[in-house]
Protein backbone atom coordinates (compact mmCIF):
# COMPACT_ATOMS: atom_id res chain seq x y z
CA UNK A 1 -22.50 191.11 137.78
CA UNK A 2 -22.32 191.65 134.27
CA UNK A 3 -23.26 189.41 131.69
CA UNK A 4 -20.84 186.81 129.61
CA UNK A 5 -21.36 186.30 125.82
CA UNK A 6 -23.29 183.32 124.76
CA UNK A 7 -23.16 183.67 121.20
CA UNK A 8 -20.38 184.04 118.31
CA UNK A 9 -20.40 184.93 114.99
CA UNK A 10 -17.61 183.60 112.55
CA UNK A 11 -16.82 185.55 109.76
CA UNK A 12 -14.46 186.17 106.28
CA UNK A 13 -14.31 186.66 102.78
CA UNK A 14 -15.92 184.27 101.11
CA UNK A 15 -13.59 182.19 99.24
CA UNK A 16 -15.54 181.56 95.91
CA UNK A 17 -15.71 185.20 95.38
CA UNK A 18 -12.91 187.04 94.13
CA UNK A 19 -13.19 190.19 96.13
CA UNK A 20 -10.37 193.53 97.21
CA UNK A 21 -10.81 191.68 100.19
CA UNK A 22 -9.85 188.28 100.06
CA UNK A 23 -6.75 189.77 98.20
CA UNK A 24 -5.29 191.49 101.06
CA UNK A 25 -5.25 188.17 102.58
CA UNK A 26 -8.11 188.65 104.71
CA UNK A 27 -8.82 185.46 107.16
CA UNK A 28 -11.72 184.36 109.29
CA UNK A 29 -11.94 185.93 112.62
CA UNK A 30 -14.93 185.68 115.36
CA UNK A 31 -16.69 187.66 117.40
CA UNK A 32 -18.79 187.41 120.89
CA UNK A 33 -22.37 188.76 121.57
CA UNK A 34 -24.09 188.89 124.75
CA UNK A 35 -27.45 188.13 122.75
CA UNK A 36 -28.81 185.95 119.34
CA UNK A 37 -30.31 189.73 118.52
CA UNK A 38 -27.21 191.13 118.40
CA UNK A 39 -24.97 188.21 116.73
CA UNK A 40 -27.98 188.63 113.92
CA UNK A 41 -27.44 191.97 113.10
CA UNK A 42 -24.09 191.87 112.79
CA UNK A 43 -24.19 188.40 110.79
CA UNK A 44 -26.44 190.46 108.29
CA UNK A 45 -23.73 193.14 108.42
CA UNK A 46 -20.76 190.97 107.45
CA UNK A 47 -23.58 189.25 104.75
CA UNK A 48 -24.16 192.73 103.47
CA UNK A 49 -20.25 192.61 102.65
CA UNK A 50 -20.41 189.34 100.69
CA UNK A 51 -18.89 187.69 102.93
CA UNK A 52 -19.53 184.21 104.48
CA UNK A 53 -20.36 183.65 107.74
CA UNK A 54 -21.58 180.87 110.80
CA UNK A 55 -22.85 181.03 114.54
CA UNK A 56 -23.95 179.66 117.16
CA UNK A 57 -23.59 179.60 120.79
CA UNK A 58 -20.42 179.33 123.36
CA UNK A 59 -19.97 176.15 125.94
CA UNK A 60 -21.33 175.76 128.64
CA UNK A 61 -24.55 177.51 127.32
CA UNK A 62 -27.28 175.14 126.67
CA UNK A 63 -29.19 174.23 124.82
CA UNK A 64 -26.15 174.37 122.09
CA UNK A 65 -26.80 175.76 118.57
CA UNK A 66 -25.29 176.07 115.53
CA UNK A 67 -25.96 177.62 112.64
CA UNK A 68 -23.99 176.55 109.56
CA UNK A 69 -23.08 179.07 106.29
CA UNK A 70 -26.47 177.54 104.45
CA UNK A 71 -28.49 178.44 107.07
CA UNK A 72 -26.74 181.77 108.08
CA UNK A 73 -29.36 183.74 106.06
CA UNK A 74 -31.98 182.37 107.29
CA UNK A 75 -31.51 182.80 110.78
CA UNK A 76 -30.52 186.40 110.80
CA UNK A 77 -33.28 187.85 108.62
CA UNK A 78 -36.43 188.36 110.05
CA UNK A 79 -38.56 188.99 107.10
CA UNK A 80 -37.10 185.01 106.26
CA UNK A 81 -38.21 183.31 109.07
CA UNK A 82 -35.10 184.01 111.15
């Protein structure tokens, strides 16, 4: 039995930043994870970008989190606290 994805990451350009980007129109899109670990990394990735960017975890898994744009950061670097 294989795993299901407990975590997403939402992601696009961030609005408040003029960027090639947003200019083609980009809009936000998600993505699933089977693991916080791996929804990190690629949150830093799409941070990297200057992008903005939110997670958290899929229903029915509990305990629910979420993990707003301010907080994004945070959570997905290690070296700050995440």
């Amino acid at each position: 039995m294989t795993q299901a994805d407990t975590w997403y990451v939402a992601f696009g350009p961030d609005k408040t930043v003029k960027t090639d980007d947003s200019a083609l129109g980009a809009v936000r899109s998600t993505r699933t994870f089977r693991s916080e670990v791996d929804a990190k990394l690629f949150a830093m990735q799409i941070l990297a970008k200057g992008w903005s960017a939110s997670a958290g975890t899929l229903n029915p898994h509990q305990p629910k989190q979420v993990v707003g744009s301010s907080q994004i950061e945070c959570w997905a670097d290690p070296g700050l606290g995440g």
